[in-house]
C-alpha atoms as a PDB file:
ATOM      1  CA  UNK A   1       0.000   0.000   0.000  1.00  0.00           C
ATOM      2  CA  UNK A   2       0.999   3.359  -0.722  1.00  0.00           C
ATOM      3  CA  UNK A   3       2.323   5.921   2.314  1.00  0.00           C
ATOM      4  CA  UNK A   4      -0.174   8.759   1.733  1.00  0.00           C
ATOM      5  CA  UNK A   5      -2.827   6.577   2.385  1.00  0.00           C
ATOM      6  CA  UNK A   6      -5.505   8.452   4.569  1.00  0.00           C
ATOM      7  CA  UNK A   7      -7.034   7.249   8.042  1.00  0.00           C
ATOM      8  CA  UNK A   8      -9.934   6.713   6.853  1.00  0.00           C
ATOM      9  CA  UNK A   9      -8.435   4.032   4.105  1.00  0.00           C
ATOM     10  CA  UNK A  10      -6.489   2.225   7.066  1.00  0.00           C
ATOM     11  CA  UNK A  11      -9.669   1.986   8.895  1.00  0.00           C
ATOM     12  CA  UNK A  12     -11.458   0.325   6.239  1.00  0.00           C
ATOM     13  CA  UNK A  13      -8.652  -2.182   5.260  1.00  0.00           C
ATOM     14  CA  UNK A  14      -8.047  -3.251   9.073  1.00  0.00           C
ATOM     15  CA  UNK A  15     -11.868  -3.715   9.140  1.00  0.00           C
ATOM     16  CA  UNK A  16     -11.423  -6.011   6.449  1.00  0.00           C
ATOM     17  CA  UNK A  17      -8.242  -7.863   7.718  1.00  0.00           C
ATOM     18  CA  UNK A  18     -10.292  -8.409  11.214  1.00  0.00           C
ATOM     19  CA  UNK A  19     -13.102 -10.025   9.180  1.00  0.00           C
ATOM     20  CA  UNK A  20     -14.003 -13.600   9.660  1.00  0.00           C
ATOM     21  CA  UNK A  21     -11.640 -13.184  13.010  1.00  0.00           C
ATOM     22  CA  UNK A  22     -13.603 -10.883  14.837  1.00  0.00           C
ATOM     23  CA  UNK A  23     -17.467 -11.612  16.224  1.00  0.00           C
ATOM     24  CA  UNK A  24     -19.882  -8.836  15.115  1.00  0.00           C
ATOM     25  CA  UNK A  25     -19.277  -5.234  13.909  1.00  0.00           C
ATOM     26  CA  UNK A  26     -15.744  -6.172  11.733  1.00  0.00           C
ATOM     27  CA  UNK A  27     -17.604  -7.172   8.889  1.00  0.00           C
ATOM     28  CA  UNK A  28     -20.353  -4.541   9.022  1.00  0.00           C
ATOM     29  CA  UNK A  29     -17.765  -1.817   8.976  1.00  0.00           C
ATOM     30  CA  UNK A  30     -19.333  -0.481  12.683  1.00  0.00           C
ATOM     31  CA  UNK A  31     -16.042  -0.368  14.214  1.00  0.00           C
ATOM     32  CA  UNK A  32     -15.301   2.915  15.877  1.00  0.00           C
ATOM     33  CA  UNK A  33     -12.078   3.975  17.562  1.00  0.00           C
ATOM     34  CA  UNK A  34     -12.869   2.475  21.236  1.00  0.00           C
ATOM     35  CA  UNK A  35     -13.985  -1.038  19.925  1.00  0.00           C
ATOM     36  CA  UNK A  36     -11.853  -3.336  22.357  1.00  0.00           C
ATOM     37  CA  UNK A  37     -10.975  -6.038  20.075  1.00  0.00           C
ATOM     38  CA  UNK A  38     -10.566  -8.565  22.457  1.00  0.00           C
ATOM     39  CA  UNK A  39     -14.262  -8.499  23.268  1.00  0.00           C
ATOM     40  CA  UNK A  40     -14.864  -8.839  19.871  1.00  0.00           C
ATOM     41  CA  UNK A  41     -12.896 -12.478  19.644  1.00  0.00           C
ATOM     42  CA  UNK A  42      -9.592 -11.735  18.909  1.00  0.00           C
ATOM     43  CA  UNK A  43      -7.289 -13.841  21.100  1.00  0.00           C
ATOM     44  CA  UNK A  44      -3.774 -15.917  21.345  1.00  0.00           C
ATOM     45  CA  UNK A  45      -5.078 -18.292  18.558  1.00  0.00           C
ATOM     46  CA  UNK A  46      -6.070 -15.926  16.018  1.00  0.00           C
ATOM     47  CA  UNK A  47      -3.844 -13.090  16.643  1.00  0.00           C
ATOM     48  CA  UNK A  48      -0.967 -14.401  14.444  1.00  0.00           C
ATOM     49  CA  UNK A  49      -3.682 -14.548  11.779  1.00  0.00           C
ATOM     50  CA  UNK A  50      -4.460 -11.370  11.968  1.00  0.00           C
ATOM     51  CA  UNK A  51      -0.696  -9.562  12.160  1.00  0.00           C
ATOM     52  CA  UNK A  52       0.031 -11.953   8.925  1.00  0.00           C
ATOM     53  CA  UNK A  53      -3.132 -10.290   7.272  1.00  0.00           C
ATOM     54  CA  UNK A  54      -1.617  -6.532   8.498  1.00  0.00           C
ATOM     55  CA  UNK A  55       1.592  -7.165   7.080  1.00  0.00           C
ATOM     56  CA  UNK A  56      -0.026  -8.418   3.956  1.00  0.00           C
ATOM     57  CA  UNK A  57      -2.293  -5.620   3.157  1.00  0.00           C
ATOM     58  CA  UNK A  58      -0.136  -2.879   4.176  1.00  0.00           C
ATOM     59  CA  UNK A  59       3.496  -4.649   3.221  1.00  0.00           C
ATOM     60  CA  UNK A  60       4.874  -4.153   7.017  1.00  0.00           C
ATOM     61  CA  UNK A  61       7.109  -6.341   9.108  1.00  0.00           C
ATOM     62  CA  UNK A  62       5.344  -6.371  12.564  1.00  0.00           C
ATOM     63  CA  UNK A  63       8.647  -6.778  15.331  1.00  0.00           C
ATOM     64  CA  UNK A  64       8.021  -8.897  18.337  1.00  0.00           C
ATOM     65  CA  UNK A  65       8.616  -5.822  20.714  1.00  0.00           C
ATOM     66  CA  UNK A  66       5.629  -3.710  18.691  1.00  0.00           C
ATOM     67  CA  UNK A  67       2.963  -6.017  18.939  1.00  0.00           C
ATOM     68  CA  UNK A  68       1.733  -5.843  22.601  1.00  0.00           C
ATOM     69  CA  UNK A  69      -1.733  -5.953  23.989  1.00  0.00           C
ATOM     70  CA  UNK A  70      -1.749  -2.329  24.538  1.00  0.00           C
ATOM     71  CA  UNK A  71      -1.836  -2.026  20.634  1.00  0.00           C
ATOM     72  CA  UNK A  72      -4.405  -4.516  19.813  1.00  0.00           C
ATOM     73  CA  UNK A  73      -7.013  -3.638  22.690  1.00  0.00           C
ATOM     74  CA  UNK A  74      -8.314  -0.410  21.004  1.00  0.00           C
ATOM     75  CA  UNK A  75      -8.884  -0.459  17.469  1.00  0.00           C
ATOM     76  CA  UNK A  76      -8.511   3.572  17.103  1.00  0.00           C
ATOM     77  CA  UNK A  77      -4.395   1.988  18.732  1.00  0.00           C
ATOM     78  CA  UNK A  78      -4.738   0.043  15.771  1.00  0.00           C
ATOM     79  CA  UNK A  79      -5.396   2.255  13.249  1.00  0.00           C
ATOM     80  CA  UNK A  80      -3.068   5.005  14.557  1.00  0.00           C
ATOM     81  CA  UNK A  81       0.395   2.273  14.747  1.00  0.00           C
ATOM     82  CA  UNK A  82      -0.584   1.722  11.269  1.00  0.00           C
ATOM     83  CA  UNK A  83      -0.250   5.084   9.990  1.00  0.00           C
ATOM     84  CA  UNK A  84       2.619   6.216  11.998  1.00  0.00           C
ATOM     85  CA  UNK A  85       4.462   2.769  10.797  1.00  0.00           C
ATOM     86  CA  UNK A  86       3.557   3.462   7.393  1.00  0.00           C
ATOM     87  CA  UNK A  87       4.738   6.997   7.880  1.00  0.00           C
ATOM     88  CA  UNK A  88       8.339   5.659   9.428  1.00  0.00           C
ATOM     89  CA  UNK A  89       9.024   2.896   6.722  1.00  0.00           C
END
């Protein structure tokens, strides 16, 4: 994916990359920027899933050290490492 891609864009795609993991609002696009994504499903057993889908769509290399709870309990967390990762690299 391109670097000047907008919020909004990284939003949409991390909806998408959370669908068929997450329960509920993922794949109805109702995700707003306090959604805790753990109470929507995602766990230990699909959370490599998901950072493989990330890396995929958005052509990152998540470290060990960057992917904490912290960063995957908020999806607005989320959406914001995204941008500033795509903004770094």
């Amino acid at each position: 994916m391109r670097a000047n891609i907008t919020t909004h864009e990284i939003s949409r795609t991390l909806q998408t990359c959370l669908a068929g993991l997450a329960e509920g609002g993922a794949e109805s696009g109702r995700l707003d920027d306090d959604t805790n994504l753990f109470e929507l499903g995602i766990d230990a057993m699909n959370m490599p899933e998901l950072v493989a889908r990330i890396e995929e769509r958005f052509g990152l290399m998540l470290t060990q050290q960057e992917m904490s709870a912290q960063l995957f309990a908020r999806f607005g967390r989320l959406v914001d490492f995204v941008r500033q990762k795509m903004a770094d690299e």
